[in-house]
PDB file of N, CA and C in Angstrom:
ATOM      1  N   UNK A   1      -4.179 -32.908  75.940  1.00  0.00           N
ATOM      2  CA  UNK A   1      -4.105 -31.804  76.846  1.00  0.00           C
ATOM      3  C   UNK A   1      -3.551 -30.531  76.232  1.00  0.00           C
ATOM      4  N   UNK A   2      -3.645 -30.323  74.773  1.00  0.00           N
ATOM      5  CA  UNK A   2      -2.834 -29.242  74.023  1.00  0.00           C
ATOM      6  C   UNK A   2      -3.596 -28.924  73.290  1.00  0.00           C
ATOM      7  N   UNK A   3      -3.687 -27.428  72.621  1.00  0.00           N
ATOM      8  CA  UNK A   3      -4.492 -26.732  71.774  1.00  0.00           C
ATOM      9  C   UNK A   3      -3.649 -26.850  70.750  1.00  0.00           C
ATOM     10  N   UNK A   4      -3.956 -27.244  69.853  1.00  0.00           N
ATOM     11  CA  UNK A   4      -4.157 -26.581  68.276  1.00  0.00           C
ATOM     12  C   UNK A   4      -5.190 -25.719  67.516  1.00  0.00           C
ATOM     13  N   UNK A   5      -4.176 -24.756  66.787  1.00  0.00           N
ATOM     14  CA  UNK A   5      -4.671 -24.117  65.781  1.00  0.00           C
ATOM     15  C   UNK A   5      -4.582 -23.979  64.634  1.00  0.00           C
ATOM     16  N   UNK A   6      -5.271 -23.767  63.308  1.00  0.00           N
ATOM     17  CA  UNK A   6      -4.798 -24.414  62.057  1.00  0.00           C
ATOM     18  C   UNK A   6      -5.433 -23.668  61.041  1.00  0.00           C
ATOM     19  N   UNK A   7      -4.859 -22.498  60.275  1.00  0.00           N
ATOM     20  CA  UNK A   7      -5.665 -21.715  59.881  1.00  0.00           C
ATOM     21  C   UNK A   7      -5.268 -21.903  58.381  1.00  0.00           C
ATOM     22  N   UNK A   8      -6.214 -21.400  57.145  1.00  0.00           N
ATOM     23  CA  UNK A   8      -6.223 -21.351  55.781  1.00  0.00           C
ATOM     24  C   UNK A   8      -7.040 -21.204  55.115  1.00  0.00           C
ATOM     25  N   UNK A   9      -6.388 -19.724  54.032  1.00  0.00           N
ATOM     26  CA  UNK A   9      -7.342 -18.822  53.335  1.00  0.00           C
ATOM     27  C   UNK A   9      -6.444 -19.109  52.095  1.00  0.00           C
ATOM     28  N   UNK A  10      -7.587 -19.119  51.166  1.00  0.00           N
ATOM     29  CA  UNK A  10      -7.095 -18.626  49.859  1.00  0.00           C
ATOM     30  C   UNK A  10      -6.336 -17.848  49.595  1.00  0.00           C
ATOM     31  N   UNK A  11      -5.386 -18.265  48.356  1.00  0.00           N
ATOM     32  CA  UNK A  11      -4.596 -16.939  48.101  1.00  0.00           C
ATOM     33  C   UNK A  11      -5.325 -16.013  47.730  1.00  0.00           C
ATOM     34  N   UNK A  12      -6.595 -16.076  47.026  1.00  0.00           N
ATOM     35  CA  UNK A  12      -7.346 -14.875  46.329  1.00  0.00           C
ATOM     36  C   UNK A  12      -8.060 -13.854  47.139  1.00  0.00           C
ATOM     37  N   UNK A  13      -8.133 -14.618  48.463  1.00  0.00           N
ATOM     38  CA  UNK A  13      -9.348 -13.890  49.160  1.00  0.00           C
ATOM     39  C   UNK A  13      -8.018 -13.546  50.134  1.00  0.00           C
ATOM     40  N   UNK A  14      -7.173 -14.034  50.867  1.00  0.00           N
ATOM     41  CA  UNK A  14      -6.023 -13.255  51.565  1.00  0.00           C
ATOM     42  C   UNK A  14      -5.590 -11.900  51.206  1.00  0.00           C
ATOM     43  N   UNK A  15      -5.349 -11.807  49.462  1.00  0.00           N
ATOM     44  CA  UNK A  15      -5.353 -10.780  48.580  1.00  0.00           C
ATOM     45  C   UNK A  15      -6.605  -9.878  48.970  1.00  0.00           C
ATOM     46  N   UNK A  16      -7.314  -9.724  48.308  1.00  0.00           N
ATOM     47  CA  UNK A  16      -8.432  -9.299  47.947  1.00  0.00           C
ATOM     48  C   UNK A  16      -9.536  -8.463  49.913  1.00  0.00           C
ATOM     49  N   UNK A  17      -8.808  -9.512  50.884  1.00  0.00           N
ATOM     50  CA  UNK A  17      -9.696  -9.381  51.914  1.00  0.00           C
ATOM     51  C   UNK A  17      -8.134  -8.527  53.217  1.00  0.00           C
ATOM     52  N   UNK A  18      -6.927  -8.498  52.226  1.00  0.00           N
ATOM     53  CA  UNK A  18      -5.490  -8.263  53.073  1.00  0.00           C
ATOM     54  C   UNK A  18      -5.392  -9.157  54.440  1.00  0.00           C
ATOM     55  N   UNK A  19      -5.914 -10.447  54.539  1.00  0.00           N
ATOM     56  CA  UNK A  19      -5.733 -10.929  55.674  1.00  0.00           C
ATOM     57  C   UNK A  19      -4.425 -11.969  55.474  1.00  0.00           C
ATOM     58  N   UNK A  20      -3.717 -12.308  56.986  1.00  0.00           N
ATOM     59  CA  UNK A  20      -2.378 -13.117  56.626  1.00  0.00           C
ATOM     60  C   UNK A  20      -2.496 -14.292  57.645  1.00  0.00           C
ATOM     61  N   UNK A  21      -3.223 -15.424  57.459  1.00  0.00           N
ATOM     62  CA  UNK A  21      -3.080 -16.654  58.124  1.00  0.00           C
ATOM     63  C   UNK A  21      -2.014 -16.602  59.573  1.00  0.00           C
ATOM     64  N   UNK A  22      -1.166 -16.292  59.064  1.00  0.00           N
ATOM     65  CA  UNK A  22       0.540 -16.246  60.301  1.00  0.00           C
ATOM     66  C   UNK A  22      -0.272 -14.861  61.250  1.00  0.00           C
ATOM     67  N   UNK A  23      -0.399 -13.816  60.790  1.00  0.00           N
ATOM     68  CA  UNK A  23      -1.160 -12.833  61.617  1.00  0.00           C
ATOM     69  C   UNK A  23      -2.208 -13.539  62.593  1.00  0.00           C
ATOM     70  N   UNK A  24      -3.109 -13.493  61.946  1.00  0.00           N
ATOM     71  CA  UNK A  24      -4.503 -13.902  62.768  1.00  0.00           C
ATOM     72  C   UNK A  24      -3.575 -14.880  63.504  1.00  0.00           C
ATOM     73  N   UNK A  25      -3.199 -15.762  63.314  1.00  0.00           N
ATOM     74  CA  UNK A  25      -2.830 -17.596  64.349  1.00  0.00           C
ATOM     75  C   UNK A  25      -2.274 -17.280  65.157  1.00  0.00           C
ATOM     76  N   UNK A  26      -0.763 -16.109  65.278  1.00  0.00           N
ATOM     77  CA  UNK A  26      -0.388 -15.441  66.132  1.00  0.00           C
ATOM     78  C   UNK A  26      -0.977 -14.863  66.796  1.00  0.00           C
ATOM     79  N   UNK A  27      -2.359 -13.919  66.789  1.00  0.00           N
ATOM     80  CA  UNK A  27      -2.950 -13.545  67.362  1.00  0.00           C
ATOM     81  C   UNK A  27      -3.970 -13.924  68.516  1.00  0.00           C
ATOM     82  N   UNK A  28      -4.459 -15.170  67.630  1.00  0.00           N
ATOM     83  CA  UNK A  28      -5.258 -15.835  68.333  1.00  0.00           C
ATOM     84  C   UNK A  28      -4.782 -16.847  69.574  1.00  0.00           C
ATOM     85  N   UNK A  29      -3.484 -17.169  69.014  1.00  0.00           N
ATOM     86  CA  UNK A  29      -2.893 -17.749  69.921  1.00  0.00           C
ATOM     87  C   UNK A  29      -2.714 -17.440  71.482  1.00  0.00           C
ATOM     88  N   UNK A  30      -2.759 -16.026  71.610  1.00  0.00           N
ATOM     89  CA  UNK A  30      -2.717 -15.606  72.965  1.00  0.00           C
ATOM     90  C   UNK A  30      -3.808 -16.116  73.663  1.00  0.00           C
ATOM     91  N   UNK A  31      -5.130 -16.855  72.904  1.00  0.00           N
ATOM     92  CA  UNK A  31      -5.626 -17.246  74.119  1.00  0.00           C
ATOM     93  C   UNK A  31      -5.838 -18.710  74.774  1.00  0.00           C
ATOM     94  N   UNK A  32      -4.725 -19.245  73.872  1.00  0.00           N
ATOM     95  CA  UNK A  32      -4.226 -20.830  74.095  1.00  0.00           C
ATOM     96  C   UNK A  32      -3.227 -20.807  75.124  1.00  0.00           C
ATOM     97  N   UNK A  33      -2.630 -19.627  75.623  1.00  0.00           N
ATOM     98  CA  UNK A  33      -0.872 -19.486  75.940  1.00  0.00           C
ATOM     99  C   UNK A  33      -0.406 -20.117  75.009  1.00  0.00           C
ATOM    100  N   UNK A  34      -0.325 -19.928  73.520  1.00  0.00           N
ATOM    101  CA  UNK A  34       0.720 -20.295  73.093  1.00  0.00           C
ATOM    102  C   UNK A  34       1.353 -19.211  71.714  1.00  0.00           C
ATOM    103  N   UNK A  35       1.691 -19.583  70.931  1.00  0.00           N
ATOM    104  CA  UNK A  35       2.234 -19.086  69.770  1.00  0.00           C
ATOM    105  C   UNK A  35       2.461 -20.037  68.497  1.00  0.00           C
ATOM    106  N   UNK A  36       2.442 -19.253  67.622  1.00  0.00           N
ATOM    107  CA  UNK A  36       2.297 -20.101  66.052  1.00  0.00           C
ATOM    108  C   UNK A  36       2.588 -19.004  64.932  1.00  0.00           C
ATOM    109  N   UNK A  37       2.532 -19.000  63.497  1.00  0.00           N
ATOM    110  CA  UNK A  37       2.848 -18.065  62.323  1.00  0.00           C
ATOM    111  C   UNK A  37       2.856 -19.289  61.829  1.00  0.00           C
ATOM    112  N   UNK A  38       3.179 -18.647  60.255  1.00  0.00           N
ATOM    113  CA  UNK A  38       2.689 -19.186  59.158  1.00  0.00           C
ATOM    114  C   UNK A  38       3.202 -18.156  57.701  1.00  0.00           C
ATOM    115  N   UNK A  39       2.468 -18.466  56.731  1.00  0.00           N
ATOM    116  CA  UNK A  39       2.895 -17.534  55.533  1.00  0.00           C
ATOM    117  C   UNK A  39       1.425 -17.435  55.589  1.00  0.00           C
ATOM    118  N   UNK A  40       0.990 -16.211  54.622  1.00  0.00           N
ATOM    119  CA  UNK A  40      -0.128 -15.756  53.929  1.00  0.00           C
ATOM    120  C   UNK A  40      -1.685 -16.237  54.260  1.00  0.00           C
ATOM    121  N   UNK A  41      -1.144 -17.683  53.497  1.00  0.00           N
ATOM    122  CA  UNK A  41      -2.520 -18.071  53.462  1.00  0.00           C
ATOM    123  C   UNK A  41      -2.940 -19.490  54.161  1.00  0.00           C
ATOM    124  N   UNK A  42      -1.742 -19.711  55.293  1.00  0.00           N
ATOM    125  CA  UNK A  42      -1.848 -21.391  55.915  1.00  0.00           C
ATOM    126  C   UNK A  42      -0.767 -21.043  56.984  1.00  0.00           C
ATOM    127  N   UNK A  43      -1.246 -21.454  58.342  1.00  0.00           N
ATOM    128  CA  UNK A  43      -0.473 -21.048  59.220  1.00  0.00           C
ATOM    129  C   UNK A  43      -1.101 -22.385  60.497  1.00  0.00           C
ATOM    130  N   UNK A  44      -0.222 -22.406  61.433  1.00  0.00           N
ATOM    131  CA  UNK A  44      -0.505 -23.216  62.506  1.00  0.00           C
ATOM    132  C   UNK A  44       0.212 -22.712  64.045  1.00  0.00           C
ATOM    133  N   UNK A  45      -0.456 -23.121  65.372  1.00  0.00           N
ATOM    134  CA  UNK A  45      -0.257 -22.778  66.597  1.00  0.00           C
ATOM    135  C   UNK A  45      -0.097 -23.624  67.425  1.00  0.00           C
ATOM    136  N   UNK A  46       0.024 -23.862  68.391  1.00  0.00           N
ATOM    137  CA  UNK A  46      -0.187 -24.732  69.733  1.00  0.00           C
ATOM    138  C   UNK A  46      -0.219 -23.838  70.596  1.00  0.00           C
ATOM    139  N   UNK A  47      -0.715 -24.790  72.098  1.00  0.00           N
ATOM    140  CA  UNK A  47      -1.072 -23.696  72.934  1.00  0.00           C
ATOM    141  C   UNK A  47      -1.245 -24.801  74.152  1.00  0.00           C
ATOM    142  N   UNK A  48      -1.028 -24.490  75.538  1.00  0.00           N
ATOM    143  CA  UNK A  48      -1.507 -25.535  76.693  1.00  0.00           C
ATOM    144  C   UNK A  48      -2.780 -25.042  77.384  1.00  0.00           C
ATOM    145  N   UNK A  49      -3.421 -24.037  76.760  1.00  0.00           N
ATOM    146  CA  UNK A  49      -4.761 -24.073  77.535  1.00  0.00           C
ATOM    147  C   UNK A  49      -6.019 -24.099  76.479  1.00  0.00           C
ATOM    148  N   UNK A  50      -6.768 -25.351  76.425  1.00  0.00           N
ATOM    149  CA  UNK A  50      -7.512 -26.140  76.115  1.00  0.00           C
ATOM    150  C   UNK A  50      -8.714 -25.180  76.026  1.00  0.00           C
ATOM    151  N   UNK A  51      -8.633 -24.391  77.396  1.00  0.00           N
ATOM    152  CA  UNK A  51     -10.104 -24.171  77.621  1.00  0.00           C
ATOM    153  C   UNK A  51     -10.218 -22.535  76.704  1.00  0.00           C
ATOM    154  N   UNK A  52      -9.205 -21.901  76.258  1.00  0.00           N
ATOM    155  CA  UNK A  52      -9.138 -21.024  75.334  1.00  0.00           C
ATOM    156  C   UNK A  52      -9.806 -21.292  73.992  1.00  0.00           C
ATOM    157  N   UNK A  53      -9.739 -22.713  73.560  1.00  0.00           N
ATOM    158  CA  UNK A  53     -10.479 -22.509  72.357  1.00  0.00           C
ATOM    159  C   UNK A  53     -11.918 -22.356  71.884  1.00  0.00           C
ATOM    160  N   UNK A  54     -12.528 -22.072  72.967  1.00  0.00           N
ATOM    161  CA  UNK A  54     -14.023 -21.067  72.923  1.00  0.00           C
ATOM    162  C   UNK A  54     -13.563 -20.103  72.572  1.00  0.00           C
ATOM    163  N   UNK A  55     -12.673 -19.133  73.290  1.00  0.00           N
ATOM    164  CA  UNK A  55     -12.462 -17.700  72.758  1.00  0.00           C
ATOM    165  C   UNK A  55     -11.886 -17.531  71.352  1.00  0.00           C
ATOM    166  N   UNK A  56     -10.997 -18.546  70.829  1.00  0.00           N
ATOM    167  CA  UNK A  56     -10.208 -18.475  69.998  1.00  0.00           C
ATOM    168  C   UNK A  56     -11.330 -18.915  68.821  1.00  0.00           C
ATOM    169  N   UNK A  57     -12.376 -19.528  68.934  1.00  0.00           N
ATOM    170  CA  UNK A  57     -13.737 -19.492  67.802  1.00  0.00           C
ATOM    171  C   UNK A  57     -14.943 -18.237  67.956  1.00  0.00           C
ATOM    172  N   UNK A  58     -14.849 -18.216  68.940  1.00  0.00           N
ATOM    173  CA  UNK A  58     -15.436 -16.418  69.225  1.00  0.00           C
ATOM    174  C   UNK A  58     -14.807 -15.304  68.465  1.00  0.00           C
ATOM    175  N   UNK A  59     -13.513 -15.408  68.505  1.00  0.00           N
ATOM    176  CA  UNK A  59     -12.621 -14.115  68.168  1.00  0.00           C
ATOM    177  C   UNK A  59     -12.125 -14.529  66.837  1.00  0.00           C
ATOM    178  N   UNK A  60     -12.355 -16.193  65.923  1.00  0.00           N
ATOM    179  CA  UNK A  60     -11.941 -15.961  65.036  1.00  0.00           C
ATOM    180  C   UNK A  60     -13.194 -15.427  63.776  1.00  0.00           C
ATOM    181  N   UNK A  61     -14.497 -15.822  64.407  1.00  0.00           N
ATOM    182  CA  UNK A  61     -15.503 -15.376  63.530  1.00  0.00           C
ATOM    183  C   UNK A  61     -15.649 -13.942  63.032  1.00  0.00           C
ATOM    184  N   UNK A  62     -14.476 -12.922  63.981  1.00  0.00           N
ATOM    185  CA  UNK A  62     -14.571 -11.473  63.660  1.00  0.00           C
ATOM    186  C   UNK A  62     -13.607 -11.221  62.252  1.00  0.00           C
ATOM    187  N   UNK A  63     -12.774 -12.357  62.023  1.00  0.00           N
ATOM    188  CA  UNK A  63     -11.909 -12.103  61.077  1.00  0.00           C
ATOM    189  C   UNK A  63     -12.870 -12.415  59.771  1.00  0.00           C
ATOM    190  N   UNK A  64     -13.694 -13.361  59.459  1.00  0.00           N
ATOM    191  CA  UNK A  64     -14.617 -13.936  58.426  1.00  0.00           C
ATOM    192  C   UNK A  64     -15.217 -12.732  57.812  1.00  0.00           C
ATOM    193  N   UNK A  65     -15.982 -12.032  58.887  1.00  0.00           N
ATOM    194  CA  UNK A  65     -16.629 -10.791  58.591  1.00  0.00           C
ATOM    195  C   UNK A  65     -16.894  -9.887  57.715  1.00  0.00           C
TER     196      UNK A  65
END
C-alpha cells in the first residue's frame, strides 16, 4: 500500500547533464505524498499514494530529455 521511488544516474552524465538524483526524487515525490533525497547520483522516496506513480513516470520522462 506504499510508493516507492528509486532513482540513479551516473556520475558522468549527472555531471555533464547537471542533474541531482536527491533533486528530481524530492521533487517527484510530491506526487506520492511523500518525500525522499539522496546525493548526486542515487537517491530514494516513499510515499502513501500508490495511485501517483503514473504521474511520477509521466513527469519523470521530462528529466531524461
Amino acid at each position: 500500500g506504499k510508493a516507492t521511488i528509486t532513482i540513479g544516474i551516473s556520475d558522468q552524465i549527472s555531471k555533464i547533464k547537471n542533474l541531482h538524483a536527491g533533486e528530481i526524487v524530492k521533487d517527484l515525490a510530491k506526487e506520492i505524498n511523500g518525500g525522499g533525497g539522496g546525493q548526486a547520483f542515487f537517491a530514494t522516496a516513499g510515499g502513501s499514494n500508490v495511485k501517483g506513480i503514473d504521474k511520477v513516470l509521466e513527469r519523470a520522462t521530462s528529466f531524461i530529455k
